[in-house]
C-alpha atoms as a PDB file:
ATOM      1  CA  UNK A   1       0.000   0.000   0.000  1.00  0.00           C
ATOM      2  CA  UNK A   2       1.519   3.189  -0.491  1.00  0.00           C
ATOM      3  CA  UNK A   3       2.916   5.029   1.471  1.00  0.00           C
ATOM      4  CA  UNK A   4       1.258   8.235   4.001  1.00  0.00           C
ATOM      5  CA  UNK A   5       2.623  12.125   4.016  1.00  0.00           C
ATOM      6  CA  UNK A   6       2.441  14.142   7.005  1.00  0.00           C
ATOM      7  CA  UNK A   7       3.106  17.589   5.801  1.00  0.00           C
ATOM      8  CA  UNK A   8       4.052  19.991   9.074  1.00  0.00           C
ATOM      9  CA  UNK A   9       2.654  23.457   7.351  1.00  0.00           C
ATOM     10  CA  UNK A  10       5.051  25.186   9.389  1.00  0.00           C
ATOM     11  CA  UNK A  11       8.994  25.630   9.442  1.00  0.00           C
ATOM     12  CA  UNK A  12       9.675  24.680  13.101  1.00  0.00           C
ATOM     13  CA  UNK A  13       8.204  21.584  15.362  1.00  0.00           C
ATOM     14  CA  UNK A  14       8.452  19.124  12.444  1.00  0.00           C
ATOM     15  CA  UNK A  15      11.099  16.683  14.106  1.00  0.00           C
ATOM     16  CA  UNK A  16       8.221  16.405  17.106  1.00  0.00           C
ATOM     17  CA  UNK A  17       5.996  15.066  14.554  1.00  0.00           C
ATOM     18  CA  UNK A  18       8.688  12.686  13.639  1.00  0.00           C
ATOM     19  CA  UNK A  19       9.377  11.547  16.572  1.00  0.00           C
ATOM     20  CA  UNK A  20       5.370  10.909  17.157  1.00  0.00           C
ATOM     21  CA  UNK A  21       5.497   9.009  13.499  1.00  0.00           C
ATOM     22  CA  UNK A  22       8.715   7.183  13.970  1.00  0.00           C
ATOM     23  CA  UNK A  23       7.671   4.000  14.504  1.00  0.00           C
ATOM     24  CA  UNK A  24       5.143   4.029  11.507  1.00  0.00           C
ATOM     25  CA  UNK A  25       6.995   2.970   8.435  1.00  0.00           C
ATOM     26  CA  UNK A  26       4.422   3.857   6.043  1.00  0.00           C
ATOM     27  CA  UNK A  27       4.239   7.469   7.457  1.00  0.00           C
ATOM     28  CA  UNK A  28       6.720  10.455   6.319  1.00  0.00           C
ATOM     29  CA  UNK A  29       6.824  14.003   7.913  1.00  0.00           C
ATOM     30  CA  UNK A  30       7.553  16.983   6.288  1.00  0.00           C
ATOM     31  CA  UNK A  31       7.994  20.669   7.017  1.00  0.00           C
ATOM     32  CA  UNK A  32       7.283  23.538   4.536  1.00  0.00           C
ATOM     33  CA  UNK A  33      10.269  25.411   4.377  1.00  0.00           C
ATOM     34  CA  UNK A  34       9.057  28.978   3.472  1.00  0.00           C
ATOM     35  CA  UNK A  35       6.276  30.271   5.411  1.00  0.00           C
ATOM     36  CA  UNK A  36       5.655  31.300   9.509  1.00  0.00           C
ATOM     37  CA  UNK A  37       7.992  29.379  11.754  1.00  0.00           C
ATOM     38  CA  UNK A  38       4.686  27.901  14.129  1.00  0.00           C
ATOM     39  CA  UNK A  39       1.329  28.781  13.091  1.00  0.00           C
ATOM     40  CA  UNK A  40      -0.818  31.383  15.361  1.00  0.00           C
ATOM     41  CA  UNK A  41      -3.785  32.950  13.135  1.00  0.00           C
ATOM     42  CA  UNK A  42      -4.930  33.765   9.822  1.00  0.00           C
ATOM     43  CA  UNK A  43      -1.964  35.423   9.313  1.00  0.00           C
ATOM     44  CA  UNK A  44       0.300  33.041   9.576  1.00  0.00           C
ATOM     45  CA  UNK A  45      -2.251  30.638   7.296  1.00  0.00           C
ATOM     46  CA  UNK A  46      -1.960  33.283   4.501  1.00  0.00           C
ATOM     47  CA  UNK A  47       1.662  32.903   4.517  1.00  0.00           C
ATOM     48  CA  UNK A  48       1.996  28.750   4.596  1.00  0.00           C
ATOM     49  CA  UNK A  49      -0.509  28.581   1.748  1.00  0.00           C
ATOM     50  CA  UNK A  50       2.516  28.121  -1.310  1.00  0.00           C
ATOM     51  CA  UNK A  51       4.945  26.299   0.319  1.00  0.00           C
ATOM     52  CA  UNK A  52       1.916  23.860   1.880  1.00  0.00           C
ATOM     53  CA  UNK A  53       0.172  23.813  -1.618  1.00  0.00           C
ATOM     54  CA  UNK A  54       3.383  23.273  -3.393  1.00  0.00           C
ATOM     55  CA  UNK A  55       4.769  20.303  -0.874  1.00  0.00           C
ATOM     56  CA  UNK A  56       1.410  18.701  -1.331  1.00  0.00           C
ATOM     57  CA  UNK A  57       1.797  18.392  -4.887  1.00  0.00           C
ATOM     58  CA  UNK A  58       5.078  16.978  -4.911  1.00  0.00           C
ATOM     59  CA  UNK A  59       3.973  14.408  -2.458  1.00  0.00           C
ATOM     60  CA  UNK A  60       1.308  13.273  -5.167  1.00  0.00           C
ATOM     61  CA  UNK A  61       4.424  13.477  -7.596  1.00  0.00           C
ATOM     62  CA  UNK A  62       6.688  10.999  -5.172  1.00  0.00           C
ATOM     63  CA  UNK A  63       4.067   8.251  -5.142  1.00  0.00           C
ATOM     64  CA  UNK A  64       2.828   9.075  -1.834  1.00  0.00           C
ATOM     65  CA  UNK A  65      -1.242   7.883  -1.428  1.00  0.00           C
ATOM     66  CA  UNK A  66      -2.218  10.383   0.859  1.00  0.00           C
ATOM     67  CA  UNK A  67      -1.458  13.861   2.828  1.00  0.00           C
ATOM     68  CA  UNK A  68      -2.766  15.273   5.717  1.00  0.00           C
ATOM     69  CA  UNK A  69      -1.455  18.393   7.897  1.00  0.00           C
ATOM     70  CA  UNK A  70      -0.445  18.769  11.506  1.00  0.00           C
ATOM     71  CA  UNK A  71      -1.994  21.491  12.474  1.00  0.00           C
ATOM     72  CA  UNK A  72      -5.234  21.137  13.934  1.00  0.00           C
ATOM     73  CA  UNK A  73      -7.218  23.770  12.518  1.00  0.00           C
ATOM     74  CA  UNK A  74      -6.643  22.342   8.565  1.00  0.00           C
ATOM     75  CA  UNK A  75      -4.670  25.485   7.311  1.00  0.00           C
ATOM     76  CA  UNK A  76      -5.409  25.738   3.375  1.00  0.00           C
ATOM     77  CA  UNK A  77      -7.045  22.439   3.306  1.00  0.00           C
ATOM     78  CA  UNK A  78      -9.790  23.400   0.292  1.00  0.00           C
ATOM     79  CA  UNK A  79      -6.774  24.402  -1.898  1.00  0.00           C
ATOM     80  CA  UNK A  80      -4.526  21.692  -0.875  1.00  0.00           C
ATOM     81  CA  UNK A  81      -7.440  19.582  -2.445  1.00  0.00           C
ATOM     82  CA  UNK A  82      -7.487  21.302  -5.861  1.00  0.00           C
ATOM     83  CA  UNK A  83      -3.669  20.913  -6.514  1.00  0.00           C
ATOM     84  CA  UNK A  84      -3.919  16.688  -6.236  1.00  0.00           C
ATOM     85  CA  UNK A  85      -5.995  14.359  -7.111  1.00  0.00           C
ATOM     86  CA  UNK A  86      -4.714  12.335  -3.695  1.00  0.00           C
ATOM     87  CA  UNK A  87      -6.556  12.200  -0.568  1.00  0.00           C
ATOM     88  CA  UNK A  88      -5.676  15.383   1.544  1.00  0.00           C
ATOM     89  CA  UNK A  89      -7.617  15.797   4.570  1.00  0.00           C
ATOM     90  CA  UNK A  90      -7.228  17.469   8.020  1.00  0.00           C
ATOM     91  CA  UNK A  91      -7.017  16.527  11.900  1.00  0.00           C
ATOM     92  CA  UNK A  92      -9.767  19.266  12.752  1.00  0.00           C
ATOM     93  CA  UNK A  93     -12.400  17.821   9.941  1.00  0.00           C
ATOM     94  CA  UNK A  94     -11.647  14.163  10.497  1.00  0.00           C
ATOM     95  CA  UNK A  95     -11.924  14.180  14.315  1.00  0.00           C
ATOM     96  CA  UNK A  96     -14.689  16.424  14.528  1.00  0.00           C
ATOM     97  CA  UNK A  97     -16.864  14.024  12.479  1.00  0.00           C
ATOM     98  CA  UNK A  98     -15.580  10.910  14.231  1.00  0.00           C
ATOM     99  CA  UNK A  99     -16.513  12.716  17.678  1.00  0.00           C
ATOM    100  CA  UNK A 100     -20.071  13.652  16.023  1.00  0.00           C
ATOM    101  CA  UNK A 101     -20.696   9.934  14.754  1.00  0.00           C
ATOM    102  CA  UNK A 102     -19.437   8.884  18.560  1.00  0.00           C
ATOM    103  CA  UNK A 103     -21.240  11.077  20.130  1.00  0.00           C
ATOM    104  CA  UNK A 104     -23.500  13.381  20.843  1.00  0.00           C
ATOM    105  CA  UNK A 105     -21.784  16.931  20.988  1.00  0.00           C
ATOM    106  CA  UNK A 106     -17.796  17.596  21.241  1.00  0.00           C
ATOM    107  CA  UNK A 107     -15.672  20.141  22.890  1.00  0.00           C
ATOM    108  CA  UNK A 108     -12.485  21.608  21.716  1.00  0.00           C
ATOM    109  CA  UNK A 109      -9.542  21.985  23.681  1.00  0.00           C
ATOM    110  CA  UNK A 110      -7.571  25.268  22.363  1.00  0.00           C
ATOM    111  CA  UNK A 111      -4.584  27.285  23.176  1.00  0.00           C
ATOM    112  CA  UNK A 112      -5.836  30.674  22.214  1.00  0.00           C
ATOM    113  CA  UNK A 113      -8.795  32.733  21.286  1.00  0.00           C
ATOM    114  CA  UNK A 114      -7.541  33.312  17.761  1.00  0.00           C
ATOM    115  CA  UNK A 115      -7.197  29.746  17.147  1.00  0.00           C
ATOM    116  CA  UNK A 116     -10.976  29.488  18.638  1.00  0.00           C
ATOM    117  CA  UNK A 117     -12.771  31.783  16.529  1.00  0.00           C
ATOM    118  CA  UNK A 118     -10.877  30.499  13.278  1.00  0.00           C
ATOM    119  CA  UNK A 119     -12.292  27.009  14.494  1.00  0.00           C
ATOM    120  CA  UNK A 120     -15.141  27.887  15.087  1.00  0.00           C
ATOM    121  CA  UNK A 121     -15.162  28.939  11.486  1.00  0.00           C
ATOM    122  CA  UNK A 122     -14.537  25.739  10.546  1.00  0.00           C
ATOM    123  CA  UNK A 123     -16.855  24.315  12.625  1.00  0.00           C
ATOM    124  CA  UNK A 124     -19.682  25.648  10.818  1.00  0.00           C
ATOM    125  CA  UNK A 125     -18.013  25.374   7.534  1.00  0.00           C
ATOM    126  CA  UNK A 126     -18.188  21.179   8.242  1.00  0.00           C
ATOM    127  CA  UNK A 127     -21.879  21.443   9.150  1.00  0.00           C
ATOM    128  CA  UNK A 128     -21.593  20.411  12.692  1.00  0.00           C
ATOM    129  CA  UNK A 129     -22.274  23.585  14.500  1.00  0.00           C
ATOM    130  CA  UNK A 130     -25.203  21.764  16.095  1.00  0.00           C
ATOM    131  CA  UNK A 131     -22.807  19.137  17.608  1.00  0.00           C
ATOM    132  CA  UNK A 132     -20.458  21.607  18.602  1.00  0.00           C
ATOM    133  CA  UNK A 133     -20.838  21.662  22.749  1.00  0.00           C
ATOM    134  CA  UNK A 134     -18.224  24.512  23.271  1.00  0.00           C
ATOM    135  CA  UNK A 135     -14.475  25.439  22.322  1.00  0.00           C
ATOM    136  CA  UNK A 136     -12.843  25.895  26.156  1.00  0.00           C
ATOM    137  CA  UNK A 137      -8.899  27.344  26.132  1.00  0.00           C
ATOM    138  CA  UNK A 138      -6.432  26.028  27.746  1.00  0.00           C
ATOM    139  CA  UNK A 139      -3.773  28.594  27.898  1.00  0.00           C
ATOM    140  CA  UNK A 140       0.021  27.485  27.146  1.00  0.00           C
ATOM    141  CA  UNK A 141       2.134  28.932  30.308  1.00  0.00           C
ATOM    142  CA  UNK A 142       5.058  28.296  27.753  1.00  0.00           C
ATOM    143  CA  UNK A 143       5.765  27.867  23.963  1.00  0.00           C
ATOM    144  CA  UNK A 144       4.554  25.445  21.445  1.00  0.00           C
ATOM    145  CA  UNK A 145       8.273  23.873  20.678  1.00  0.00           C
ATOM    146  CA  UNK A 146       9.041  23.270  24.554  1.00  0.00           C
ATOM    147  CA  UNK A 147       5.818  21.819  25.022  1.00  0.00           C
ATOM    148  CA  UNK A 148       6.075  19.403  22.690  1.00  0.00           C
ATOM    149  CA  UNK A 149       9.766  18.533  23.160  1.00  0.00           C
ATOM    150  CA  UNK A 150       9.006  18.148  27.098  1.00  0.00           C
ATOM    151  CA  UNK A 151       5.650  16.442  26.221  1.00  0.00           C
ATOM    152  CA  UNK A 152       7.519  12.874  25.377  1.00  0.00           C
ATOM    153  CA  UNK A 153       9.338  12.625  28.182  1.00  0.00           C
ATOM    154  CA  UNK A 154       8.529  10.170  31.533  1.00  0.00           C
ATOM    155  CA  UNK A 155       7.745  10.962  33.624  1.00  0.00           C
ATOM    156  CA  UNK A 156       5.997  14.399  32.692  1.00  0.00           C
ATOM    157  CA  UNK A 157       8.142  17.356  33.601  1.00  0.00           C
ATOM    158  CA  UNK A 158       6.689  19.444  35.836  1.00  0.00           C
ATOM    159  CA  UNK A 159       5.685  22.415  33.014  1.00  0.00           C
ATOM    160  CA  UNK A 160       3.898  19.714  30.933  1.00  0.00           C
ATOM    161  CA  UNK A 161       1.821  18.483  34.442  1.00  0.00           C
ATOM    162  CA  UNK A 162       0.196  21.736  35.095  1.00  0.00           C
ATOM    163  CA  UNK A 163      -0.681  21.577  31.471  1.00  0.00           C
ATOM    164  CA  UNK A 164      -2.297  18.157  32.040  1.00  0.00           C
ATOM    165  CA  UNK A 165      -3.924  19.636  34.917  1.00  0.00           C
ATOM    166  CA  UNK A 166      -5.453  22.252  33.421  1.00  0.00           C
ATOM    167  CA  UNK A 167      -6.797  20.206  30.976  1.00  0.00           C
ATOM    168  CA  UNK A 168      -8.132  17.801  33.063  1.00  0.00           C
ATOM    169  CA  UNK A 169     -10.210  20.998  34.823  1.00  0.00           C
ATOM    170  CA  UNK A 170     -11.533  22.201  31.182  1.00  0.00           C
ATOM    171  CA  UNK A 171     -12.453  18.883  30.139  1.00  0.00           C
ATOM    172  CA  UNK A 172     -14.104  18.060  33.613  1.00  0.00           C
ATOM    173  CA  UNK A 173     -15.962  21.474  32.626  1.00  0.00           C
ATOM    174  CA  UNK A 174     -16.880  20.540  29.504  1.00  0.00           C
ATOM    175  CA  UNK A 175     -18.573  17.468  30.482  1.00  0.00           C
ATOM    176  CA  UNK A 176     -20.461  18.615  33.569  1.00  0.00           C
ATOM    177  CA  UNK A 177     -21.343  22.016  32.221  1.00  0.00           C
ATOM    178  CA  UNK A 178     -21.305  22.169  28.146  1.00  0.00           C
ATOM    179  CA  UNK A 179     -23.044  18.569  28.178  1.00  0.00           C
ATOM    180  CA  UNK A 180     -19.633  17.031  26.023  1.00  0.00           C
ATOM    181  CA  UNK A 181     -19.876  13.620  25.202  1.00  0.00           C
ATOM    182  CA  UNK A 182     -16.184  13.515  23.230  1.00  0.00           C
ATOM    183  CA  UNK A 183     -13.592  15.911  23.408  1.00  0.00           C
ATOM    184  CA  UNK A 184     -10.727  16.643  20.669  1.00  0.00           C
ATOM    185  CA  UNK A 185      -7.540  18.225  21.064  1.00  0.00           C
ATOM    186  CA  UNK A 186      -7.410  21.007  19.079  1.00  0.00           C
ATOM    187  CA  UNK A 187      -3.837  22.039  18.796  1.00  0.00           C
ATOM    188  CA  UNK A 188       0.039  19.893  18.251  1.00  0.00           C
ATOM    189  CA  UNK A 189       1.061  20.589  21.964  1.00  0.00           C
ATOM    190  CA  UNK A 190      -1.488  17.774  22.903  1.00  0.00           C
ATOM    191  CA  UNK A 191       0.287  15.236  21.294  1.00  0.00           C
ATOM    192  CA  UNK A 192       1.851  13.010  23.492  1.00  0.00           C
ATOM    193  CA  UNK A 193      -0.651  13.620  26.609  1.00  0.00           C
ATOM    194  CA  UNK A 194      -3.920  11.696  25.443  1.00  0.00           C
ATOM    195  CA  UNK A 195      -3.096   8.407  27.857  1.00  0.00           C
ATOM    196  CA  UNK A 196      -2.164  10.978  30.650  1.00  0.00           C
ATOM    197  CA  UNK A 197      -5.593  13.081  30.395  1.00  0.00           C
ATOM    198  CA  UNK A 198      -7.544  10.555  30.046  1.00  0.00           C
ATOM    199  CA  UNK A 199      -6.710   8.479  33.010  1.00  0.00           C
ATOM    200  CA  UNK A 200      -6.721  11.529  35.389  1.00  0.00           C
ATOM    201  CA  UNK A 201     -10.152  12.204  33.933  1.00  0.00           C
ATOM    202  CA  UNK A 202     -11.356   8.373  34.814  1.00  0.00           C
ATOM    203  CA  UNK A 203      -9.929   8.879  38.484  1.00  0.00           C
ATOM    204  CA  UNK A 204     -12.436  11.725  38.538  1.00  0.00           C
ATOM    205  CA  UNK A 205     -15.256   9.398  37.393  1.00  0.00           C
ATOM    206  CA  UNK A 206     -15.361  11.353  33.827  1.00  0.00           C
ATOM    207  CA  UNK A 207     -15.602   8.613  31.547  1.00  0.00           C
ATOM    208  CA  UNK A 208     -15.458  11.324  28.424  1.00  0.00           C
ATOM    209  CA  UNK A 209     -14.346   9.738  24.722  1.00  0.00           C
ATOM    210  CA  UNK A 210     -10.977  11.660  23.957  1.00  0.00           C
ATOM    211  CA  UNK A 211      -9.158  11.971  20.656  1.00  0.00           C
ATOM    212  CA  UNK A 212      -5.809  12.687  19.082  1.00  0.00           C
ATOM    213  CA  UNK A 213      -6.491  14.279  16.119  1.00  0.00           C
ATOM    214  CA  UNK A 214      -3.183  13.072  14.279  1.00  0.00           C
ATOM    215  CA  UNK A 215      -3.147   9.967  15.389  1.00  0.00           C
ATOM    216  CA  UNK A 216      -6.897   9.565  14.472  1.00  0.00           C
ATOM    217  CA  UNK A 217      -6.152  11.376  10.807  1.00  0.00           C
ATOM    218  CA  UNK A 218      -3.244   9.000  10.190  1.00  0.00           C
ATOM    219  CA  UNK A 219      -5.625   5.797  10.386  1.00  0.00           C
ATOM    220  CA  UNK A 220      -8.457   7.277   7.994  1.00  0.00           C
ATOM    221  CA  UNK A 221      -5.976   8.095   5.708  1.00  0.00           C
ATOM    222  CA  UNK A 222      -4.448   4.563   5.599  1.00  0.00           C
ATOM    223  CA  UNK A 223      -7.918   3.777   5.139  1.00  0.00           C
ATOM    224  CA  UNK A 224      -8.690   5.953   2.195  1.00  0.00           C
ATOM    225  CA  UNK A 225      -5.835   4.849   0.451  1.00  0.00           C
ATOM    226  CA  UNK A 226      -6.914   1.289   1.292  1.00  0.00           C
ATOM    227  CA  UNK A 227     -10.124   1.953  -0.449  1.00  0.00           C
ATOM    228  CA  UNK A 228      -8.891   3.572  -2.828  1.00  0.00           C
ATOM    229  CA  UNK A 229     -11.081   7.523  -2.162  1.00  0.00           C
ATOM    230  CA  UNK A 230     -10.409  10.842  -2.453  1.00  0.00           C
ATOM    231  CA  UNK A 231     -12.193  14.087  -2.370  1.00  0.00           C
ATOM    232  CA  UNK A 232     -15.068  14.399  -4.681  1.00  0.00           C
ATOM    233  CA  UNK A 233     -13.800  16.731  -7.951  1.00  0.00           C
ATOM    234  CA  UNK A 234     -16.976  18.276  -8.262  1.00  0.00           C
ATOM    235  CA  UNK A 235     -16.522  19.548  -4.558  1.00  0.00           C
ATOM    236  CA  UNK A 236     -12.822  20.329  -5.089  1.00  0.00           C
ATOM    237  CA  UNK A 237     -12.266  20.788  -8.764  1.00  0.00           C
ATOM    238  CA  UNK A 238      -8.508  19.696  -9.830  1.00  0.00           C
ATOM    239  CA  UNK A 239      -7.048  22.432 -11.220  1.00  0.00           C
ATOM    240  CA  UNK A 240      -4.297  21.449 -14.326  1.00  0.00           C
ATOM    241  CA  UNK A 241      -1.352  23.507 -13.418  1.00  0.00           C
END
């Protein structure tokens, strides 16, 4: 079966996707090289777009079956689509509908308004505004690349605990006061902390479905190339270039 491309539409953090993918032989990671070092807003989406658009194309070129992105909110996804007639999807998309076939309604854990409203955006985009229960933020008391360079170590260093605490709380919340049946990591710096959250959230008695987006993303796109599926062309017309 061929083989999976994880492109990192950012310059930065692409060995800790790596690392996360090392043991997956069919999986490759990527980094753009010209565009925002870590993405924070629109901004920085606007300025990925090429680099993203033009590494996803010469993954469909190398042989590669399918793409998706690391970041969580699906920077540039629609036009990633045009440029190949390979599968390209996105964490946000995928595990949003896997949480809304799961389950009732879904909560997003964030690092930042800006990220919130732009998912929200999304959100509604994907049609599942209904089975949105809230987006709650869970502020980052230091940056993305140390979080997810600390993240992989055991046990947890004390920066990445109080992270894990504080999403324990904003899950908890989510549950008891948003009515969240499923809750989905919205951003990278969750990677390696879905077995931790989730068994300080069962010691509470919060027996809430949680999901790594990339992980999640990397199976459905094994599975797409499996089946042999893509995007629909009349949704995403392939553009000859």
């Amino acid at each position: 079966m061929k083989k999976i491309k994880v492109i990192n539409p950012m310059t930065e953090i692409g060995e800790h996707f790596a690392k996360f993918c090392s043991e997956m032989p069919d999986v490759d990671v990527e980094s753009i090289t010209e565009g925002p070092a870590v993405i924070h807003n629109r901004y920085d989406v606007a300025l990925a777009a090429p680099d993203t658009v033009r590494h996803v194309q010469k993954a469909e070129s190398e042989g590669y079956g399918a793409v998706l992105f690391t970041c969580h909110a699906d920077p540039n996804l629609a036009a990633a689509r045009e440029g190949v007639r390979i599968p390209v999807i996105g964490c946000l998309e995928t595990s949003t509908h896997f949480c809304a076939m799961l389950g009732t309604k879904f909560t997003i854990l964030t690092p930042n308004k800006a990220i919130q409203r732009w998912q929200e955006e999304n959100i509604q985009k994907y049609g599942l505004t209904s089975r949105l229960a809230s987006i709650r933020t869970v502020k980052f008391a230091i940056p993305l690349e140390e979080i997810l360079a600390l993240g992989s170590k055991r046990p947890l260093p004390k920066e990445v605990q109080e992270l894990v605490a504080m999403t324990v709380v904003e899950a908890t919340k989510a549950v008891e006061e948003d009515d969240a049946t499923a809750i989905i990591f919205g951003c990278g710096g969750f990677l390696w902390l879905e077995d931790e959250v989730e068994n300080q959230l069962r010691k509470k008695g919060v027996n809430v479905l949680i999901i790594n987006p990339l992980a999640l993303t990397i199976e459905v796109a094994r599975l797409l190339v499996k089946l042999g599926l893509s995007h629909s062309v009349l949704a995403y017309p392939y553009l000859e270039i």
